[in-house]
N, C-alpha and C. Protein backbone atom coordinates (compact mmCIF):
# COMPACT_ATOMS: atom_id res chain seq x y z
N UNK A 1 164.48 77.69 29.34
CA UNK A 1 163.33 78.39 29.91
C UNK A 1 163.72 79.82 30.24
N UNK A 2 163.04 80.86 29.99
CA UNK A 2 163.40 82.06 29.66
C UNK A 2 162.70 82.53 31.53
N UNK A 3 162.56 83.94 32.17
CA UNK A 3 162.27 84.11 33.20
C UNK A 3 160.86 84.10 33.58
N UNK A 4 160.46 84.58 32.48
CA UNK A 4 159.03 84.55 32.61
C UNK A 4 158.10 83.04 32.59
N UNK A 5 158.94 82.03 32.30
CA UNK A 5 158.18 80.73 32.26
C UNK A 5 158.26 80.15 33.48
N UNK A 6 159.62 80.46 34.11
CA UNK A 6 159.43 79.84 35.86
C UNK A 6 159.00 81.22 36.71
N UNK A 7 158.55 81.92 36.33
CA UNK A 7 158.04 83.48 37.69
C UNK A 7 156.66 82.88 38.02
N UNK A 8 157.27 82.33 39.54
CA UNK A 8 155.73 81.27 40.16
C UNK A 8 154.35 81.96 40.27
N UNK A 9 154.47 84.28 39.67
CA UNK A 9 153.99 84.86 40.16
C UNK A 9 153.20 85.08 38.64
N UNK A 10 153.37 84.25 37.52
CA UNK A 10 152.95 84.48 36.30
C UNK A 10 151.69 83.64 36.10
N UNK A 11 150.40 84.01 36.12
CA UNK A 11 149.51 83.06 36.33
C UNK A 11 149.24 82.03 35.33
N UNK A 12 149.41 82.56 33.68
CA UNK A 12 149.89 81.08 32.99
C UNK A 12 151.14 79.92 33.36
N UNK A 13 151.97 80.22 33.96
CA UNK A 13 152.75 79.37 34.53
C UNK A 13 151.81 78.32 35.44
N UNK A 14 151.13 78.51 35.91
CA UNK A 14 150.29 77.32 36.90
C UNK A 14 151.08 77.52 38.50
N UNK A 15 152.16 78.02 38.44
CA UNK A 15 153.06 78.25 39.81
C UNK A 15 152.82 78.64 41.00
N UNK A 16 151.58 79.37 40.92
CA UNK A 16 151.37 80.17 42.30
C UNK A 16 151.20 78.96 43.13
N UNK A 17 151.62 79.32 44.38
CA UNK A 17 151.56 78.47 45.91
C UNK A 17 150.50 79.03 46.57
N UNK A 18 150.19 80.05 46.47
CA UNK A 18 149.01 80.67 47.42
C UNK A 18 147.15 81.07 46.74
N UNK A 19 146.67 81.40 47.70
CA UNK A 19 144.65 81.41 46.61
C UNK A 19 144.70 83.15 46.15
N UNK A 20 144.09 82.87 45.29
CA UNK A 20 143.78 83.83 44.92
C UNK A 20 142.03 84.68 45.14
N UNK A 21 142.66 85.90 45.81
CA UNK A 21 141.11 86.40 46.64
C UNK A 21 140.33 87.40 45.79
N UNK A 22 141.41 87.63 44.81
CA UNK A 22 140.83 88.79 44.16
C UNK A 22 141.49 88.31 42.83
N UNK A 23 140.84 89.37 41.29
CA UNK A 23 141.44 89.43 40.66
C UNK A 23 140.31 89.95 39.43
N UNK A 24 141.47 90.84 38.86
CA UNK A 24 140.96 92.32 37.27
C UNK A 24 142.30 91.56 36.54
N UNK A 25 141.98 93.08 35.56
CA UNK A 25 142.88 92.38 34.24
C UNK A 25 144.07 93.31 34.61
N UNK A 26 144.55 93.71 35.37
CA UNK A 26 146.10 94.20 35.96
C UNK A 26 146.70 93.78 37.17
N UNK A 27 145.83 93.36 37.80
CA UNK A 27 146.43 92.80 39.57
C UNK A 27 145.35 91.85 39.82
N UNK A 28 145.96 90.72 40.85
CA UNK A 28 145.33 90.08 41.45
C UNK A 28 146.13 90.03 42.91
N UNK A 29 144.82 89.71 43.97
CA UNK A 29 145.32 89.61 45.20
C UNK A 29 145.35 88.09 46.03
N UNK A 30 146.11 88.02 46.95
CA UNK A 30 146.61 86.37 47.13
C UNK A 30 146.39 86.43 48.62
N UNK A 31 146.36 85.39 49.52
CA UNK A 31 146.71 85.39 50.60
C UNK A 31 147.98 85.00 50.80
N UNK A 32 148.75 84.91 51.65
CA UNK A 32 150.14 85.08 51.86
C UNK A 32 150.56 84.00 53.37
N UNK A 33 150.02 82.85 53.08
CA UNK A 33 150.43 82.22 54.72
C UNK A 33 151.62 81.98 54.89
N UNK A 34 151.95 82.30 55.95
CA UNK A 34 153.44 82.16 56.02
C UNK A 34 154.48 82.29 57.48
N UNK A 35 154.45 81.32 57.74
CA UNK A 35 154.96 81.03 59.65
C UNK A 35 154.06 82.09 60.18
N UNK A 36 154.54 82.79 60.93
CA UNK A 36 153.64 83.68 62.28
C UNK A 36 152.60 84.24 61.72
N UNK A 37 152.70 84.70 60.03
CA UNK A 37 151.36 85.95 59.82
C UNK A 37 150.65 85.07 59.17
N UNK A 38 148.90 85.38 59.84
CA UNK A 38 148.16 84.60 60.21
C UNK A 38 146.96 85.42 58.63
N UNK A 39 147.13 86.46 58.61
CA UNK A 39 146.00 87.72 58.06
C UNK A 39 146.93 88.34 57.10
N UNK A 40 147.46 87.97 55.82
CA UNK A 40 148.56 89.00 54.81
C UNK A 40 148.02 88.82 53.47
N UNK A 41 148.53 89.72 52.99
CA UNK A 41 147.84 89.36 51.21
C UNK A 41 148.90 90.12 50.46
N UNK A 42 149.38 90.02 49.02
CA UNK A 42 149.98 90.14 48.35
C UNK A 42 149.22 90.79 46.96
N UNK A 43 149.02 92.22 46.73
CA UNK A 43 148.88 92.79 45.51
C UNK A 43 149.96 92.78 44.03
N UNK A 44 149.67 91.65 43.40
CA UNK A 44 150.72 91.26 42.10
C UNK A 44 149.82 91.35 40.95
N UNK A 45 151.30 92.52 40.57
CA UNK A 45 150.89 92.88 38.98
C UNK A 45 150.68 91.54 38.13
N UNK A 46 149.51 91.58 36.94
CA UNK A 46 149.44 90.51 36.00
C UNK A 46 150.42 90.38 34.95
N UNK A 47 151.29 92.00 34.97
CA UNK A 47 152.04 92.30 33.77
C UNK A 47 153.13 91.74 34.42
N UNK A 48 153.62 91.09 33.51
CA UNK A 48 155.48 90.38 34.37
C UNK A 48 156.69 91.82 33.92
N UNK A 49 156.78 92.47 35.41
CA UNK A 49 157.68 93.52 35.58
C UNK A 49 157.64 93.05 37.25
N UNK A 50 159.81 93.51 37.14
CA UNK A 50 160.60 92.94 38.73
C UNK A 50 159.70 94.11 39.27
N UNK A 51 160.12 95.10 39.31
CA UNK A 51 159.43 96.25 40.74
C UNK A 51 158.77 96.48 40.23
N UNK A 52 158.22 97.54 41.38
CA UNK A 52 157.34 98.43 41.27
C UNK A 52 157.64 99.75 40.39
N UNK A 53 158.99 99.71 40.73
CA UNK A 53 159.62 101.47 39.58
C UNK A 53 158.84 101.28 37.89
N UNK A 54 158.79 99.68 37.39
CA UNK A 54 158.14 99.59 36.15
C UNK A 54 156.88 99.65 36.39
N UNK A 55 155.97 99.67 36.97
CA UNK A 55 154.56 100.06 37.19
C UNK A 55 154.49 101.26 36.54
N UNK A 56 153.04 100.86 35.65
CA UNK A 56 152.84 101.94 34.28
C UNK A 56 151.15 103.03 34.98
N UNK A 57 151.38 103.97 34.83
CA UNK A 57 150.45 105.47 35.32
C UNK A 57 148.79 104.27 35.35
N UNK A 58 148.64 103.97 34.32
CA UNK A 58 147.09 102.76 34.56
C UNK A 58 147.49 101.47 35.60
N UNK A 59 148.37 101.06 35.72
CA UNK A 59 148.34 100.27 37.26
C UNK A 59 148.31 100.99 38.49
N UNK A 60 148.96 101.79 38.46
CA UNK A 60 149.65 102.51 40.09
C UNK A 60 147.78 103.22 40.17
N UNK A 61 147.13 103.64 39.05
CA UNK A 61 145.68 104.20 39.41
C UNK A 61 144.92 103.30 39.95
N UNK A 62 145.00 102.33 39.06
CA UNK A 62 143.44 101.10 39.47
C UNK A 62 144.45 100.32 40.76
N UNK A 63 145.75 100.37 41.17
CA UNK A 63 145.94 100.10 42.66
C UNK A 63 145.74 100.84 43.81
N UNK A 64 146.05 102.23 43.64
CA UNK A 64 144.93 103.16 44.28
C UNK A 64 143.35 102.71 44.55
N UNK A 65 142.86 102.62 43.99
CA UNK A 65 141.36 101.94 44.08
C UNK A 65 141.07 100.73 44.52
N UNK A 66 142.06 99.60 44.00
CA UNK A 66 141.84 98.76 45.07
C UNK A 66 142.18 98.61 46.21
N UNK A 67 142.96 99.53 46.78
CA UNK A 67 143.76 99.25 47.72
C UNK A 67 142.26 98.96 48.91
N UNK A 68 141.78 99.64 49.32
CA UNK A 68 140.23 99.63 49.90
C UNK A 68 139.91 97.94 50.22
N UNK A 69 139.91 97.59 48.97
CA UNK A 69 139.01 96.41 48.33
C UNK A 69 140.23 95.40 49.22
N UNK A 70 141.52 95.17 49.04
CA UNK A 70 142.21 94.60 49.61
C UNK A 70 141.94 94.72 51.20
N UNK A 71 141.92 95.92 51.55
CA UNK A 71 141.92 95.95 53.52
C UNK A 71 140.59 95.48 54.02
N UNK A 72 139.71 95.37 52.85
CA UNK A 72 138.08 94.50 53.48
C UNK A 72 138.51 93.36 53.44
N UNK A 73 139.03 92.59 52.30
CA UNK A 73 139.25 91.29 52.14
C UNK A 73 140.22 90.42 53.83
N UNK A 74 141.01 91.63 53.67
CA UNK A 74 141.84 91.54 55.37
C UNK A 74 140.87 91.71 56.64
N UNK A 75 140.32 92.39 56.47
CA UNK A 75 139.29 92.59 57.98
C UNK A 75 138.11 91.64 57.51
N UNK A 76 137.90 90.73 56.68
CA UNK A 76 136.73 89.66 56.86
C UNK A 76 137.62 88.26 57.73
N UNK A 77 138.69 88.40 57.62
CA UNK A 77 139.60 87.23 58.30
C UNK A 77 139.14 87.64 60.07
N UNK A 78 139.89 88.60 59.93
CA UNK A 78 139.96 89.45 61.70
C UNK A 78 140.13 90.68 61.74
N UNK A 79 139.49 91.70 61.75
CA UNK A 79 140.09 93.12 61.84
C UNK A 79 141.20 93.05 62.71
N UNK A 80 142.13 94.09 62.06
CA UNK A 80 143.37 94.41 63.05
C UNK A 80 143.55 95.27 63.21
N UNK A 81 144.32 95.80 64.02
CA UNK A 81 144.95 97.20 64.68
C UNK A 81 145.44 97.77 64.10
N UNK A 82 146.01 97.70 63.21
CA UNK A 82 147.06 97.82 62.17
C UNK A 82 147.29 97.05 60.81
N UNK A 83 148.25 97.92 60.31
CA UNK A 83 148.64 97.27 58.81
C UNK A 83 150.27 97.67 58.81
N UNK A 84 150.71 96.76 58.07
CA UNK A 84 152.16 97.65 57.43
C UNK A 84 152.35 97.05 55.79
N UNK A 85 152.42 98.06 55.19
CA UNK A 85 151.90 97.49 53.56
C UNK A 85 153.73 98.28 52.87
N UNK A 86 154.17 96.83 52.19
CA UNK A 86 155.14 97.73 51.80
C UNK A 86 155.96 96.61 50.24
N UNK A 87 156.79 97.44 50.21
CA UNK A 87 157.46 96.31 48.62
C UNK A 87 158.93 95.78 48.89
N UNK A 88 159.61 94.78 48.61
CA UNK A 88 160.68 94.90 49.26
C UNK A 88 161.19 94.51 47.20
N UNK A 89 162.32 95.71 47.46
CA UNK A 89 163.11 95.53 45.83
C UNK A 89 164.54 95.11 45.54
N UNK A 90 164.50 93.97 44.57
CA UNK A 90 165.72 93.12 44.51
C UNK A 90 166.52 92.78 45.74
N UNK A 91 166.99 91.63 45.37
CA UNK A 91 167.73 90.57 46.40
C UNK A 91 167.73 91.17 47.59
N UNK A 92 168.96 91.75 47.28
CA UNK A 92 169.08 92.98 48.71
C UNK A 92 168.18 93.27 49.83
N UNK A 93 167.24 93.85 49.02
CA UNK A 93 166.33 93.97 49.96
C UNK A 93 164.96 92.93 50.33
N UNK A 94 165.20 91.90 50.07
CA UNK A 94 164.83 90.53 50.01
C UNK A 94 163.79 90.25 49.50
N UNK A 95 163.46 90.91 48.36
CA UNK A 95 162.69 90.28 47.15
C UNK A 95 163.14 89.09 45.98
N UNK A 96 162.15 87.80 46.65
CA UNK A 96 162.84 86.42 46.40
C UNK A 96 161.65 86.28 44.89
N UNK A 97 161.10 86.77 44.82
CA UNK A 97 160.57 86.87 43.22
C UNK A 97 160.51 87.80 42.65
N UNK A 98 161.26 87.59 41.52
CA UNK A 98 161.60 89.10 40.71
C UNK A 98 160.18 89.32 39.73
N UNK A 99 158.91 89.80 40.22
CA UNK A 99 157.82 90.11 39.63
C UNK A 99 157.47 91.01 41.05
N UNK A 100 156.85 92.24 40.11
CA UNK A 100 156.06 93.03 41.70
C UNK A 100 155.15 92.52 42.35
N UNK A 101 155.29 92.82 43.45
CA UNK A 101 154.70 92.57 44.52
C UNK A 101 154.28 92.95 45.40
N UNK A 102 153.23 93.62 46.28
CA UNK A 102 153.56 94.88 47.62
C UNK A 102 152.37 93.79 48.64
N UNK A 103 153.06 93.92 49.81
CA UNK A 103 153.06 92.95 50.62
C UNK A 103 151.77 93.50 51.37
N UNK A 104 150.71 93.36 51.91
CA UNK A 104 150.08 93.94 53.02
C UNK A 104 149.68 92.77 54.27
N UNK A 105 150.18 93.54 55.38
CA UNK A 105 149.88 92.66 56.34
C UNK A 105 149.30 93.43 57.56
N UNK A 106 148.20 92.36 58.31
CA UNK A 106 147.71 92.76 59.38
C UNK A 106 148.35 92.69 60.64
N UNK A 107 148.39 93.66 61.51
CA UNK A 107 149.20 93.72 62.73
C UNK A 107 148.05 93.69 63.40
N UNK A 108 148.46 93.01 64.95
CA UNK A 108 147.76 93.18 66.29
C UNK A 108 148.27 93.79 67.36
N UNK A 109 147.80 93.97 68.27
CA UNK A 109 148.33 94.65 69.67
C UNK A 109 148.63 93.92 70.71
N UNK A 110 148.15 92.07 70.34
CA UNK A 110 148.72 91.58 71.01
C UNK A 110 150.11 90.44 70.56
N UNK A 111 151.04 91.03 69.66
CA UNK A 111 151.79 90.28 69.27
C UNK A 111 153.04 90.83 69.78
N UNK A 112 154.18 89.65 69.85
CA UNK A 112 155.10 90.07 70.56
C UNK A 112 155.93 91.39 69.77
N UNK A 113 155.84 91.59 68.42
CA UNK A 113 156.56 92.52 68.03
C UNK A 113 155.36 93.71 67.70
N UNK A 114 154.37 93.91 68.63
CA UNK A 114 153.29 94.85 68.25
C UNK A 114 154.13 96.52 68.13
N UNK A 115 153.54 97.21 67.74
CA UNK A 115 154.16 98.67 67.64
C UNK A 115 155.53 99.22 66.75
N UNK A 116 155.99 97.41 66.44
CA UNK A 116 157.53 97.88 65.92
C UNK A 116 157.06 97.80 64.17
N UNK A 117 157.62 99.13 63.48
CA UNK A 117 157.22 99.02 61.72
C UNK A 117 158.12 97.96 61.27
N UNK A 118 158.09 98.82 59.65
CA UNK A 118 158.95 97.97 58.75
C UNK A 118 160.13 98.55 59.73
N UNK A 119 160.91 100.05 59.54
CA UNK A 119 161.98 99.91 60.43
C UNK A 119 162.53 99.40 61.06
N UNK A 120 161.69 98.68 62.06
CA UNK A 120 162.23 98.32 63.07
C UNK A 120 163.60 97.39 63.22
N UNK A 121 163.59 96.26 62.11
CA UNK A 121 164.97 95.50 61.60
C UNK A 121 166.32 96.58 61.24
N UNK A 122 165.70 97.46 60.64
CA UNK A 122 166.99 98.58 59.93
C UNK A 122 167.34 99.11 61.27
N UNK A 123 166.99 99.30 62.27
CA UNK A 123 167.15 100.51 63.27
C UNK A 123 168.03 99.75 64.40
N UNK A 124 168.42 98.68 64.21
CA UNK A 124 169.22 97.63 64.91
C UNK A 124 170.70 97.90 64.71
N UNK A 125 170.87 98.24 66.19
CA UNK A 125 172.48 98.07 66.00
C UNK A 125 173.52 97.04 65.39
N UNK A 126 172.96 95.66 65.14
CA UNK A 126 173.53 95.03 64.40
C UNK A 126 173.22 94.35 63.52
N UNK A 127 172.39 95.47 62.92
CA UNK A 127 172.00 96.02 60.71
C UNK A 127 172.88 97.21 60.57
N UNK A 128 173.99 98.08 61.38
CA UNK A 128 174.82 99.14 61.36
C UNK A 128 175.47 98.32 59.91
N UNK A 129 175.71 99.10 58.96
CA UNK A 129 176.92 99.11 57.80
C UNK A 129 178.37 98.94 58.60
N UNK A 130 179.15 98.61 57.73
CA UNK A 130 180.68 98.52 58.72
C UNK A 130 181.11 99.85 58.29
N UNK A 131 181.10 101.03 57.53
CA UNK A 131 181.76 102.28 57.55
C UNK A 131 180.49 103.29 57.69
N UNK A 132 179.74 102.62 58.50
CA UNK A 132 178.42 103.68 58.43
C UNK A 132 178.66 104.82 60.06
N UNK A 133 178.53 106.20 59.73
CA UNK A 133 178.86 106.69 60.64
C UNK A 133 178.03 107.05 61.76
């Protein structure tokens, strides 16, 4: 089986775990349940490419445009206070399916980690590198 036959994010595969809320002939959007976040959705390319760096000038446009269409689909759940919308690329940075993906999630003001971004993990004294100065 080659990569593209198990990428749970390939919609002929049958794989996806999550619904699908949206969907054109380049992206579809998912909900994303997953322990604490209650309100998240997941914009995934239809084209099987790991990041986002392979995103071709006609995706990165018509994701521009939906992006809108995604934050209604989020505020019919619960409007929130916030968002933090972001991609996380290869292992490292803990992208556990190698197909793009950009994460959007709703924040509140009353959650225990309200106010803190994506940063906030990196900015931890013990996420310091061992020769980082």
């Amino acid at each position: 089986m080659n990569q593209i036959t198990k990428c749970p994010f390939c919609l002929d595969n049958e794989l996806l775990k999550v619904n699908i809320l949206f969907e054109d002939d380049l992206w579809y959007f998912t909900d994303m349940l997953e322990g604490s976040i209650n309100n998240a959705g997941m914009a995934i390319t239809k084209r099987h490419i790991e990041t986002p760096f392979d995103i071709n000038h006609e995706e990165w446009v018509r994701l521009h445009s939906l992006l809108p269409k995604f934050k209604k689909i989020l505020d019919k759940v619960e409007v929130p206070q916030g968002y933090n919308i972001g991609w996380n690329v290869y292992g490292i940075a803990g992208q556990h399916v190698n197909h793009a993906h950009m994460h959007i999630v709703a924040r509140y003001d009353d959650e225990p980690l309200s106010g803190k971004g994506i940063r906030y993990a990196f900015k931890q004294e013990g996420n310091r590198r061992p020769n980082q100065i």
